[in-house]
C-alpha atoms as a PDB file:
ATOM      1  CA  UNK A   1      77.405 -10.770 194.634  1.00  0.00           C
ATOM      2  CA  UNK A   2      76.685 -11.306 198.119  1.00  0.00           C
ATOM      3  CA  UNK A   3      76.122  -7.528 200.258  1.00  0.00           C
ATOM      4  CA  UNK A   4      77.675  -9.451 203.405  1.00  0.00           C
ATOM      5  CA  UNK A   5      80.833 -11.659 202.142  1.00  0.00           C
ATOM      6  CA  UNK A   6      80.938 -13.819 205.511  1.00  0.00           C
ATOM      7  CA  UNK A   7      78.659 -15.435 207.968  1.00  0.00           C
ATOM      8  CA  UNK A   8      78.615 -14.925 211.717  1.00  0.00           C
ATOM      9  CA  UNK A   9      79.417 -18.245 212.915  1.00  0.00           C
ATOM     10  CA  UNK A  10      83.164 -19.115 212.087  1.00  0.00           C
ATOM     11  CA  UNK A  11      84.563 -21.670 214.343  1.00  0.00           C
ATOM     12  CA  UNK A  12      88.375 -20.811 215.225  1.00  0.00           C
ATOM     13  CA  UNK A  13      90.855 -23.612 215.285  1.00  0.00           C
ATOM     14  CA  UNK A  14      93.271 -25.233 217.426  1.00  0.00           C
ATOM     15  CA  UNK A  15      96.606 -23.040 216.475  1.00  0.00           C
ATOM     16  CA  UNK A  16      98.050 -19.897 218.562  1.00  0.00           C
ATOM     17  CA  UNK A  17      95.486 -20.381 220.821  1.00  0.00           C
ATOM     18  CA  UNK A  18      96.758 -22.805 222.450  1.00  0.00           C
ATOM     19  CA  UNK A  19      99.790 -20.983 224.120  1.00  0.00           C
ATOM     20  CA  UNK A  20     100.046 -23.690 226.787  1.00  0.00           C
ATOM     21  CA  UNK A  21     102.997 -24.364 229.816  1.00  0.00           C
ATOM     22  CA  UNK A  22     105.589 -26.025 229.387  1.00  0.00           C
ATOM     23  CA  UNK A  23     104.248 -29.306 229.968  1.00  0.00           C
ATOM     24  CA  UNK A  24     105.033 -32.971 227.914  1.00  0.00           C
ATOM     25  CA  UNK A  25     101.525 -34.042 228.486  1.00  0.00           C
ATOM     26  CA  UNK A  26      99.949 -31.082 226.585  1.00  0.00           C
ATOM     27  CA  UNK A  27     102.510 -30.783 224.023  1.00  0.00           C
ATOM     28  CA  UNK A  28     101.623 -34.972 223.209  1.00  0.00           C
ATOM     29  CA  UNK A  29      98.493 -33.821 222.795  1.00  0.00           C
ATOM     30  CA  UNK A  30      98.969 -31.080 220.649  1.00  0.00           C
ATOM     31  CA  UNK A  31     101.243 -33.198 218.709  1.00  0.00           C
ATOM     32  CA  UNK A  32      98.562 -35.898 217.850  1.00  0.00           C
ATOM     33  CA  UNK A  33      96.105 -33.192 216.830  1.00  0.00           C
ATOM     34  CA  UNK A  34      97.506 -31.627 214.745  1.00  0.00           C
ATOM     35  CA  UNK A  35      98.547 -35.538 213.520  1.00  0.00           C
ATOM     36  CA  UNK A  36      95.187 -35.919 212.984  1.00  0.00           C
ATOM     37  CA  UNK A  37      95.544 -38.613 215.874  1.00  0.00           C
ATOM     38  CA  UNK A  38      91.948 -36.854 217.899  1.00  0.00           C
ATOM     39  CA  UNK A  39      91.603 -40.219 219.888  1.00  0.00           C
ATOM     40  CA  UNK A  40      95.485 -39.692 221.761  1.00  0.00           C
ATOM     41  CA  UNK A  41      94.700 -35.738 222.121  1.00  0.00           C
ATOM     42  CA  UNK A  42      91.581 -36.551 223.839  1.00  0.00           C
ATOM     43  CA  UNK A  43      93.499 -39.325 226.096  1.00  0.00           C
ATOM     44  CA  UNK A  44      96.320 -36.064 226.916  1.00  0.00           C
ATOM     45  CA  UNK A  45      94.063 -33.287 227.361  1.00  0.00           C
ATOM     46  CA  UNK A  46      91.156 -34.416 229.271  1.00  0.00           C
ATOM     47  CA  UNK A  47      93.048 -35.234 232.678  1.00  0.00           C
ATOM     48  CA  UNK A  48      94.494 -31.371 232.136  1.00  0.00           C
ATOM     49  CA  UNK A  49      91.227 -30.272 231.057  1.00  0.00           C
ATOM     50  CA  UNK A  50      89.672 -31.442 234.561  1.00  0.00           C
ATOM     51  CA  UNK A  51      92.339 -29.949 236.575  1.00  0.00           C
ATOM     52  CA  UNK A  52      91.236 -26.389 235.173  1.00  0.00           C
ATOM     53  CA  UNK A  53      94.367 -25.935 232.535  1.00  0.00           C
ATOM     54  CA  UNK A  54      92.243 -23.575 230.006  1.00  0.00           C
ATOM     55  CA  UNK A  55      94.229 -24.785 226.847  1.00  0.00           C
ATOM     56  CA  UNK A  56      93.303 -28.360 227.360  1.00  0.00           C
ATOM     57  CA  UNK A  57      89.521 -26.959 227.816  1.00  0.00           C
ATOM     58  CA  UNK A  58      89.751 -25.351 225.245  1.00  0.00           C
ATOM     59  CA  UNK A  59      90.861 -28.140 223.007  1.00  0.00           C
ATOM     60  CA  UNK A  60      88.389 -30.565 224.327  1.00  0.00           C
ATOM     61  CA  UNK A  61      85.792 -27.991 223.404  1.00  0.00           C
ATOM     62  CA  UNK A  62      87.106 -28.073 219.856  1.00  0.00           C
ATOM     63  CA  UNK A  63      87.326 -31.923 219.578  1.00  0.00           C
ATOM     64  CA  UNK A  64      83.425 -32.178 220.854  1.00  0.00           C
ATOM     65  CA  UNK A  65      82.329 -29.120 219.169  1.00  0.00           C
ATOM     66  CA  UNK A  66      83.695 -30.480 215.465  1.00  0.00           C
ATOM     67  CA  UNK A  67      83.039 -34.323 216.483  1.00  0.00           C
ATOM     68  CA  UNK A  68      86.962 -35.610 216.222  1.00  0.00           C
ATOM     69  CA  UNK A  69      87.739 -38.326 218.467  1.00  0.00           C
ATOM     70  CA  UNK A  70      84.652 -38.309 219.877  1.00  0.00           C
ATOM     71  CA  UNK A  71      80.747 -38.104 218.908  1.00  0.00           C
ATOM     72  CA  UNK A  72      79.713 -34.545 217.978  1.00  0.00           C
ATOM     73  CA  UNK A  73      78.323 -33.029 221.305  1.00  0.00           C
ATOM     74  CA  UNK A  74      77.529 -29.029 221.199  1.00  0.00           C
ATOM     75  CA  UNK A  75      76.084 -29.234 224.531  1.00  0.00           C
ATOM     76  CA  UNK A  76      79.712 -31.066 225.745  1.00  0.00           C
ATOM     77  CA  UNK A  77      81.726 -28.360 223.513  1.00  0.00           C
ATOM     78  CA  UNK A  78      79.954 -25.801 225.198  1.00  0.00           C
ATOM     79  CA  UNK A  79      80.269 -26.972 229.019  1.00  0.00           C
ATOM     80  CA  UNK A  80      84.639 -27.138 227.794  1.00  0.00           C
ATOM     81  CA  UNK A  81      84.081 -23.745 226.331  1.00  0.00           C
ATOM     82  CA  UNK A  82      82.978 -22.116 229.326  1.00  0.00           C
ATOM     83  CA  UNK A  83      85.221 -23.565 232.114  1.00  0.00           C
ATOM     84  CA  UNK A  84      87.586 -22.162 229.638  1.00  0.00           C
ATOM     85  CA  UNK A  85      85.829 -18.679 228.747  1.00  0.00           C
ATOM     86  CA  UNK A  86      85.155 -18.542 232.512  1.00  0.00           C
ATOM     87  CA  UNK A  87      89.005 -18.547 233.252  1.00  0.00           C
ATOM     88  CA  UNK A  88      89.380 -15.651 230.648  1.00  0.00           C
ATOM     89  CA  UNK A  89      90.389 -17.443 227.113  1.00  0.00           C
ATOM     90  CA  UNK A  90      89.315 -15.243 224.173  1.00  0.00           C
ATOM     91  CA  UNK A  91      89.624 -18.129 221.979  1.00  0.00           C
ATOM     92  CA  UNK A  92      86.679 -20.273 224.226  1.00  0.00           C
ATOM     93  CA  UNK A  93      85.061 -17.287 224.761  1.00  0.00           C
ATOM     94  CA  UNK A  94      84.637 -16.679 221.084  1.00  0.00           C
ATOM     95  CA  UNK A  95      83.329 -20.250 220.254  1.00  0.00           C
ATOM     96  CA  UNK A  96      80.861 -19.813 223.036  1.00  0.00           C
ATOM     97  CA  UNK A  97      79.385 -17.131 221.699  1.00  0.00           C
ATOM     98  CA  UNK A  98      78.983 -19.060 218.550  1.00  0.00           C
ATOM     99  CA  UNK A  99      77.606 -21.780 219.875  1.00  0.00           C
ATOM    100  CA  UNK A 100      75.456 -19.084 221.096  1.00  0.00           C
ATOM    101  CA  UNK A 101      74.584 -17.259 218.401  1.00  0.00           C
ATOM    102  CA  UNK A 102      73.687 -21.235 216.324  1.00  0.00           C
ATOM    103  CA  UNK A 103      71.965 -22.365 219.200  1.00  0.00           C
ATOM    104  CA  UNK A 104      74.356 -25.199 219.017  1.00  0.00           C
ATOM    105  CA  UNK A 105      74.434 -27.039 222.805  1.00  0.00           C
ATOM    106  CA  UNK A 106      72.652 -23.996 224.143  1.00  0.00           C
ATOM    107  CA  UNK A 107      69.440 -22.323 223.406  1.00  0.00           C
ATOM    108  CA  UNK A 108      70.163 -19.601 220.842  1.00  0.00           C
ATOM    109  CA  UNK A 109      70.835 -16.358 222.407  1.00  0.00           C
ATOM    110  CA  UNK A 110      72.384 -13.562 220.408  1.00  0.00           C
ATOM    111  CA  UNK A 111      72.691 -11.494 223.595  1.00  0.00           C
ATOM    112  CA  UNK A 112      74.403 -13.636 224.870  1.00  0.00           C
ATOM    113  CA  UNK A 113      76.337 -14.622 221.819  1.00  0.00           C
ATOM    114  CA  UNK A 114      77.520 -11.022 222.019  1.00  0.00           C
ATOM    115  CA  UNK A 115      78.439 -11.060 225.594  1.00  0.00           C
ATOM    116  CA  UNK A 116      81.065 -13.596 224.939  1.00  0.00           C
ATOM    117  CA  UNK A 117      82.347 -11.812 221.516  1.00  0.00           C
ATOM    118  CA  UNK A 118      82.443  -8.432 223.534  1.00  0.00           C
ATOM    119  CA  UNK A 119      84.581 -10.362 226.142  1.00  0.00           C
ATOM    120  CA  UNK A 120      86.769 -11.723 223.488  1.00  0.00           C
ATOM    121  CA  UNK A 121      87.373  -9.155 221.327  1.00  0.00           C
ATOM    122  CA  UNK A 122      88.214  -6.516 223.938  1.00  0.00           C
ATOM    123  CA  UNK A 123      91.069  -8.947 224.152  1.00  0.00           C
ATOM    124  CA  UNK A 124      91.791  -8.045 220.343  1.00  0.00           C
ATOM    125  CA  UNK A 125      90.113 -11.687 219.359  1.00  0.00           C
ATOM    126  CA  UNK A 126      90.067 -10.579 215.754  1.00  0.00           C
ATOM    127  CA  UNK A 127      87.352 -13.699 215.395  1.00  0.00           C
ATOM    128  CA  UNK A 128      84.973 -12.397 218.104  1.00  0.00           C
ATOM    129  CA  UNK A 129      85.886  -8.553 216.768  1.00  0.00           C
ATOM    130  CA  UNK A 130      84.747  -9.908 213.486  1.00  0.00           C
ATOM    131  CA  UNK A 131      81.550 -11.484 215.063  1.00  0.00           C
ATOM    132  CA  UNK A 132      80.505  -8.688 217.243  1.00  0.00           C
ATOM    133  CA  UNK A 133      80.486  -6.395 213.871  1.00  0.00           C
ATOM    134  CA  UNK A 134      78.016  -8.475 212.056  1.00  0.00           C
ATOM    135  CA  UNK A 135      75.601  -8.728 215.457  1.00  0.00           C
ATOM    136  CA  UNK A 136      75.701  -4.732 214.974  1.00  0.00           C
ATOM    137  CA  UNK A 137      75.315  -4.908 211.537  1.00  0.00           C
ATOM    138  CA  UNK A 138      72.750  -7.734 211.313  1.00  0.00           C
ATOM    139  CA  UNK A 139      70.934  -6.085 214.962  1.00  0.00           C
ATOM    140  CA  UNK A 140      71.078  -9.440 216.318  1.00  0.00           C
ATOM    141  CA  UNK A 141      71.487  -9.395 219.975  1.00  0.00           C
ATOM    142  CA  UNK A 142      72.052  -6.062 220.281  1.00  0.00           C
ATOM    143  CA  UNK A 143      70.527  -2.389 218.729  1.00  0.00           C
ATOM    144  CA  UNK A 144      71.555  -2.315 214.489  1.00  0.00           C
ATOM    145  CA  UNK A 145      74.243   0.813 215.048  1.00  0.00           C
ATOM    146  CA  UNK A 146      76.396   0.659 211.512  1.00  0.00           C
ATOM    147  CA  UNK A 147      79.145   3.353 213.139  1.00  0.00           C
ATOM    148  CA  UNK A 148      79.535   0.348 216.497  1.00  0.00           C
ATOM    149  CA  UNK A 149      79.768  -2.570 213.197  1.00  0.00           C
ATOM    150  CA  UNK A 150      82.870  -0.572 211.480  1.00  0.00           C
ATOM    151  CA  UNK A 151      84.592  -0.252 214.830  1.00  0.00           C
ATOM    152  CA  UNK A 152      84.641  -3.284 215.273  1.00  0.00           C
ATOM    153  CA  UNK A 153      85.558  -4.920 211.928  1.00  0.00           C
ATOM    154  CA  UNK A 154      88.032  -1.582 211.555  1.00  0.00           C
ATOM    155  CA  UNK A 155      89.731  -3.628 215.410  1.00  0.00           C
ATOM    156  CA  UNK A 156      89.814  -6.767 213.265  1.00  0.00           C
ATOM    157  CA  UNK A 157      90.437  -5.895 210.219  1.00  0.00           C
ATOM    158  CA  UNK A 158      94.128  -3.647 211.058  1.00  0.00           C
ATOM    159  CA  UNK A 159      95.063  -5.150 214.209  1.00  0.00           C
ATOM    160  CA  UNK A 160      94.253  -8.826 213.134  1.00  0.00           C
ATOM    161  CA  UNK A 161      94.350  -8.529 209.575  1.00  0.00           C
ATOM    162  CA  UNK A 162      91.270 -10.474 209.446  1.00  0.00           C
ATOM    163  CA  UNK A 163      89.768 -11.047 205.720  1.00  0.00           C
ATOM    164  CA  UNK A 164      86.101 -11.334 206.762  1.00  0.00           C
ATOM    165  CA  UNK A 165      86.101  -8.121 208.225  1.00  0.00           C
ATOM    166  CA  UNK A 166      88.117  -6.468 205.872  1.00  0.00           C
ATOM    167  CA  UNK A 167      85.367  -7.108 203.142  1.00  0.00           C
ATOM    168  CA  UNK A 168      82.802  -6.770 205.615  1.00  0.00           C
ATOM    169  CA  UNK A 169      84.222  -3.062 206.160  1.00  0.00           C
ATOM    170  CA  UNK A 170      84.932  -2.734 202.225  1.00  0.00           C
ATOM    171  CA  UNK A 171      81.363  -3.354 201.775  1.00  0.00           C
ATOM    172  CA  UNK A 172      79.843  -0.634 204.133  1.00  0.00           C
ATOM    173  CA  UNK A 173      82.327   1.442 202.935  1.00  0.00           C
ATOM    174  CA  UNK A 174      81.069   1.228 199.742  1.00  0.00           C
ATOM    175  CA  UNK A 175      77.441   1.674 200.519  1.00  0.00           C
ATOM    176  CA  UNK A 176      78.322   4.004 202.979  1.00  0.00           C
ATOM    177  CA  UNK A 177      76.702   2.605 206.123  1.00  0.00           C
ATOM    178  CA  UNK A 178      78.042   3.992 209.068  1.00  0.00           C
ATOM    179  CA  UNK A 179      80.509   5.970 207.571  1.00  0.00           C
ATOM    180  CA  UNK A 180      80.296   8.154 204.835  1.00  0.00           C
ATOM    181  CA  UNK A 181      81.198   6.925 201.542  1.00  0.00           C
ATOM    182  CA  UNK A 182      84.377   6.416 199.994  1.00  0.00           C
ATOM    183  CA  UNK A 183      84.926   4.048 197.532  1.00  0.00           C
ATOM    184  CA  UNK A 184      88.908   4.628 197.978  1.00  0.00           C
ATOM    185  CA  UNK A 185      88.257   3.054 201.183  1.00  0.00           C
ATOM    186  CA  UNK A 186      86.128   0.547 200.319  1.00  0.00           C
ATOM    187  CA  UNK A 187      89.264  -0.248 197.493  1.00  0.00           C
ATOM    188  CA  UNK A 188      91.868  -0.177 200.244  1.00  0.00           C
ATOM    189  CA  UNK A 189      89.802  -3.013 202.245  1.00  0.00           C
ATOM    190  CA  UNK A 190      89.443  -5.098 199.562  1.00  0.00           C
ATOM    191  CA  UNK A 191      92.915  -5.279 198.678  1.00  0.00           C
ATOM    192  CA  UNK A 192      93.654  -6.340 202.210  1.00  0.00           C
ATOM    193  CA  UNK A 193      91.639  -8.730 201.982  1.00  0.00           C
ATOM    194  CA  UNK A 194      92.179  -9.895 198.288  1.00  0.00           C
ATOM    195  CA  UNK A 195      96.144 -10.283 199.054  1.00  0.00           C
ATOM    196  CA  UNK A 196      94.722 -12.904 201.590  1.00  0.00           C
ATOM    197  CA  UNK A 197      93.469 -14.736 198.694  1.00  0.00           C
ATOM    198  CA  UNK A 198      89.709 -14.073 199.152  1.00  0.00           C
ATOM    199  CA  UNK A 199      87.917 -14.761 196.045  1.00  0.00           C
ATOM    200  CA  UNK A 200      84.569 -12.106 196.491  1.00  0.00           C
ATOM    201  CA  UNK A 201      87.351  -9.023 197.663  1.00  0.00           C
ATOM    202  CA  UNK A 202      89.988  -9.810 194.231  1.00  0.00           C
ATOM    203  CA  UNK A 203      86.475 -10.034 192.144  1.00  0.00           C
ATOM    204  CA  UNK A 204      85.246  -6.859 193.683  1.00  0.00           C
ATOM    205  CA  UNK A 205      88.830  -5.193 193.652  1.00  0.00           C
ATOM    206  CA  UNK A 206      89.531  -6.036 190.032  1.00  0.00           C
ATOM    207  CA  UNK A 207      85.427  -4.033 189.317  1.00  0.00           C
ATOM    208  CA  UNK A 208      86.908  -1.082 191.155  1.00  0.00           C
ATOM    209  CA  UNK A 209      89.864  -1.161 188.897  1.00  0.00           C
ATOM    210  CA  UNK A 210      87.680  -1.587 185.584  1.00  0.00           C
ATOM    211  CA  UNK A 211      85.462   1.530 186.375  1.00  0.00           C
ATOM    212  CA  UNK A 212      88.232   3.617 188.076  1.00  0.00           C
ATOM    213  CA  UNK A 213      86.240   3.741 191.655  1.00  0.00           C
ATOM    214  CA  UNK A 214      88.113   4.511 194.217  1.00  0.00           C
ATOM    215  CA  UNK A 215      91.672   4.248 192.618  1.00  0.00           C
ATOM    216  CA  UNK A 216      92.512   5.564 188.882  1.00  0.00           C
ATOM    217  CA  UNK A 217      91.193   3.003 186.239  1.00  0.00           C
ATOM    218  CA  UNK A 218      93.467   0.759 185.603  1.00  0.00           C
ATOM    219  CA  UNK A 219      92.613  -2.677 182.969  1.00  0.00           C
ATOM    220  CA  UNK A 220      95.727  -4.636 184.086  1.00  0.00           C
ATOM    221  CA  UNK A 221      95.169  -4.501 187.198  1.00  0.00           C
ATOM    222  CA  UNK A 222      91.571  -5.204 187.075  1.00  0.00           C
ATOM    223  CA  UNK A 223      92.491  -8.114 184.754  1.00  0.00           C
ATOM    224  CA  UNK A 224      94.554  -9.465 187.605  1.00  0.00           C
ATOM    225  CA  UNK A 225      92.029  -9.397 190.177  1.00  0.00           C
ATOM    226  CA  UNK A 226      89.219 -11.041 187.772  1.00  0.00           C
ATOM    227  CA  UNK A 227      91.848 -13.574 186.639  1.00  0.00           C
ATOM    228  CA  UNK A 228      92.597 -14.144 190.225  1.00  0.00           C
ATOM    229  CA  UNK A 229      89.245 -14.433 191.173  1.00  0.00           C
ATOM    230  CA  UNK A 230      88.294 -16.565 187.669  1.00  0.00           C
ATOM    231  CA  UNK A 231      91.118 -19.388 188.526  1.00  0.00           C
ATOM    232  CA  UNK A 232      88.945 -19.684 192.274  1.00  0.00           C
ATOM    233  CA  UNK A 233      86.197 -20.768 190.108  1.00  0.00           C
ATOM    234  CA  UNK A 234      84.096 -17.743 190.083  1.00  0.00           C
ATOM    235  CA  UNK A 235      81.882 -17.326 186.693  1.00  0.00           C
ATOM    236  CA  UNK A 236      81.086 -13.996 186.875  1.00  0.00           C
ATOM    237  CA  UNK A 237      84.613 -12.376 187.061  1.00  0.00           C
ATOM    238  CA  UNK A 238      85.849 -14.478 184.688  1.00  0.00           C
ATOM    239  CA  UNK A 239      83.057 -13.250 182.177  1.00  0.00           C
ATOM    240  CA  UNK A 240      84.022  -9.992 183.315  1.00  0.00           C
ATOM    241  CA  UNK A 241      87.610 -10.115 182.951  1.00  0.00           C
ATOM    242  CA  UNK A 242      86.727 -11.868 178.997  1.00  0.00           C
ATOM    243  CA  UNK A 243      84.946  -8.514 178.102  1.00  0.00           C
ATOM    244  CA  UNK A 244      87.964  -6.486 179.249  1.00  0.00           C
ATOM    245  CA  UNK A 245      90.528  -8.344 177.653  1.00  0.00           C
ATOM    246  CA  UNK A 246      88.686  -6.665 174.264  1.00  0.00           C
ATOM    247  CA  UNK A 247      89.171  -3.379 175.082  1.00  0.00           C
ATOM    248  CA  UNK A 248      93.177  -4.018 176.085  1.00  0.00           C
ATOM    249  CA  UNK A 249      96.185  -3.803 173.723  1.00  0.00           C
ATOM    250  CA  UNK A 250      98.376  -6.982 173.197  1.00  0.00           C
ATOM    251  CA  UNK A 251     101.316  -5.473 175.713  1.00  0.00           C
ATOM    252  CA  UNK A 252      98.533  -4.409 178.895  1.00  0.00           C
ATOM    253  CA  UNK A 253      97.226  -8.308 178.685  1.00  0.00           C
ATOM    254  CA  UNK A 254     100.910  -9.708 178.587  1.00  0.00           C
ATOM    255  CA  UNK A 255     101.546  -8.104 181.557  1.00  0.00           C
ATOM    256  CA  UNK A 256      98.599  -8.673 183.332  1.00  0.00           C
ATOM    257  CA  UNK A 257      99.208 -12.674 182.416  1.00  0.00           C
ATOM    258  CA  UNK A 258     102.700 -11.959 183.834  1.00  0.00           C
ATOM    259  CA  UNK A 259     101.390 -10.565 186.909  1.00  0.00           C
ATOM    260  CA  UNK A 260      98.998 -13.456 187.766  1.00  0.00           C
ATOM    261  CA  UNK A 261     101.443 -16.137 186.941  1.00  0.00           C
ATOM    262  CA  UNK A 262     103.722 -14.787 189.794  1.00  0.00           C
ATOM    263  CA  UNK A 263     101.117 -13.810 191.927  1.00  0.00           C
ATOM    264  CA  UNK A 264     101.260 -15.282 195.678  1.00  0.00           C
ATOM    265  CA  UNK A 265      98.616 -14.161 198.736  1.00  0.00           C
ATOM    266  CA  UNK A 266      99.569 -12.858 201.370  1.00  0.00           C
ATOM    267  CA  UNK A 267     100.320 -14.559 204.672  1.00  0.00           C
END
C-alpha cells in the first residue's frame, strides 16, 4: 500500500467556486459547461473574464488549463489564474499553485506553489489546505515540519471533510509523524474518509478492524471494509477479506454481506 494515498497536484473543478452575480451572461455560461457545451462557455465568459469578473477568470483558467473548448495552454490557464488569484479567489489561487508546483505554464516553483496554497487555504480552501500539508510533508518548497503537515490536513480534513487529507492524516497518525501515535486516530481518519468511498482508507479501515488496532477487533466489520474495498477492484483486500471469511461463523458473514449490500458513501 501506498505510505502517501494522494498526490499534490489535484486540479479543483468548476462547481461552488463559481459563486458568481447575478448576471444572465455568466449563468449561460455556466449552463453550457456544465452541458459539456466548452465552446459557448468560452464565447460567455471571456468578455466577463476581460472586464476583471474573477469567476469568469477563473473558469477560463479551467477551460485552458484542462484543454475544453480550446487547445490545452498551461501558460494561458495560468495568466486566467492569476488575474483571478490576484483579486483574492481561493479557488484560482489554488490551481496556481499547482500549476506551480507541475511546472505547468510556469517554471516549477514549490515556493511559490506554496505561496498560493498558503493564500488559499487561510481562506479554508480545503484543496490548497490539502496541498500545503503534503509540501510540509514532502519538504517541497518549504522546511519538512510533520507537526505544520497535520495542521494543515487536520484544517482540511474537519472543516472541509476532504478525503485526501483525511488519509493523509490517518497515515501519519499511524506512523506517528508529527504527532504521537495513535492508531485510534489513525482509525477515526480513515473512516472519514472510507464513508467518502475511498478505496485505500475502507482497505486500511477494514486491517484495523481485523487486528483490533485502534478500535476493538471486530471481523464483520473488517469484512465490510475489505468487501468494500474488493468490489473497487482492489486485489489485495479482497485476498484479505477471503482469509477472514475462514475464521467467521455462518451468522458474522451474513451480516457482514447484509451490511455491504446496503452500504452507501457518504456525501
Amino acid at each position: 500500500m501506498r505510505p502517501i494515498a494522494r498526490s499534490l497536484t489535484v486540479l479543483s473543478l468548476l462547481a461552488t467556486c463559481l459563486a458568481s452575480p447575478a448576471m444572465a451572461d455568466f449563468k449561460k455560461g455556466t449552463a453550457a459547461y456544465e452541458a459539456g457545451d466548452y465552446a459557448t462557455a468560452l464565447k460567455e465568459w471571456r468578455p466577463l473574464a476581460e472586464q476583471g469578473n474573477t469567476d469568469a477568470q477563473y473558469g477560463l483558467g479551467l477551460l485552458y488549463d484542462s484543454g475544453k473548448g480550446v487547445p490545452r495552454d498551461n501558460a494561458e490557464a495560468a495568466r486566467w489564474y492569476r488575474k483571478a488569484a490576484d483579486l483574492g479567489l481561493a479557488s484560482a489561487q489554488s490551481n496556481l499553485g499547482v500549476l506551480y508546483a507541475r511546472g505547468e505554464g510556469v517554471k516549477q516553483d514549490f515556493k511559490e506553489a506554496a505561496r498560493w496554497y498558503r493564500r488559499a487555504a487561510e481562506q479554508e480552501y480545503a484543496m490548497a489546505q490539502f496541498n500545503l500539508g503534503v509540501l510540509y510533508e514532502k519538504g517541497h518548497g518549504l522546511k519538512q515540519n510533520y507537526a505544520e503537515a497535520v495542521h494543515w490536513y487536520r484544517r482540511a480534513a474537519e472543516r472541509g471533510g476532504d478525503a485526501d487529507a483525511q488519509i493523509n492524516l490517518a497515515v501519519l497518525y499511524a506512523s506517528g509523524k508529527g504527532v504521537p501515535q495513535s492508531y485510534a486516530k489513525a482509525a477515526r481518519y480513515y473512516r472519514m474518509a472510507a464513508e467518502q468511498g475511498d478505496v485505500d482508507s475502507q482497505s486500511r479501515l477494514g486491517l484495523l478492524y481485523a487486528n483490533g488496532q485502534g478500535a476493538p477487533q471486530d471481523l464483520v466489520q473488517a469484512h465490510l471494509w475489505l468487501s468494500l474495498a474488493a468490489a473497487q477492484g482492489d486485489k489485495s483486500a479482497a485476498k484479505e477479506r477471503d482469509l477472514l471469511a475462514k475464521k467467521m461463523t455462518a451468522d458474522q458473514l451474513a451480516h457482514a454481506h447484509k451490511l455491504a449490500h446496503g452500504w452507501k458513501p457518504k456525501k
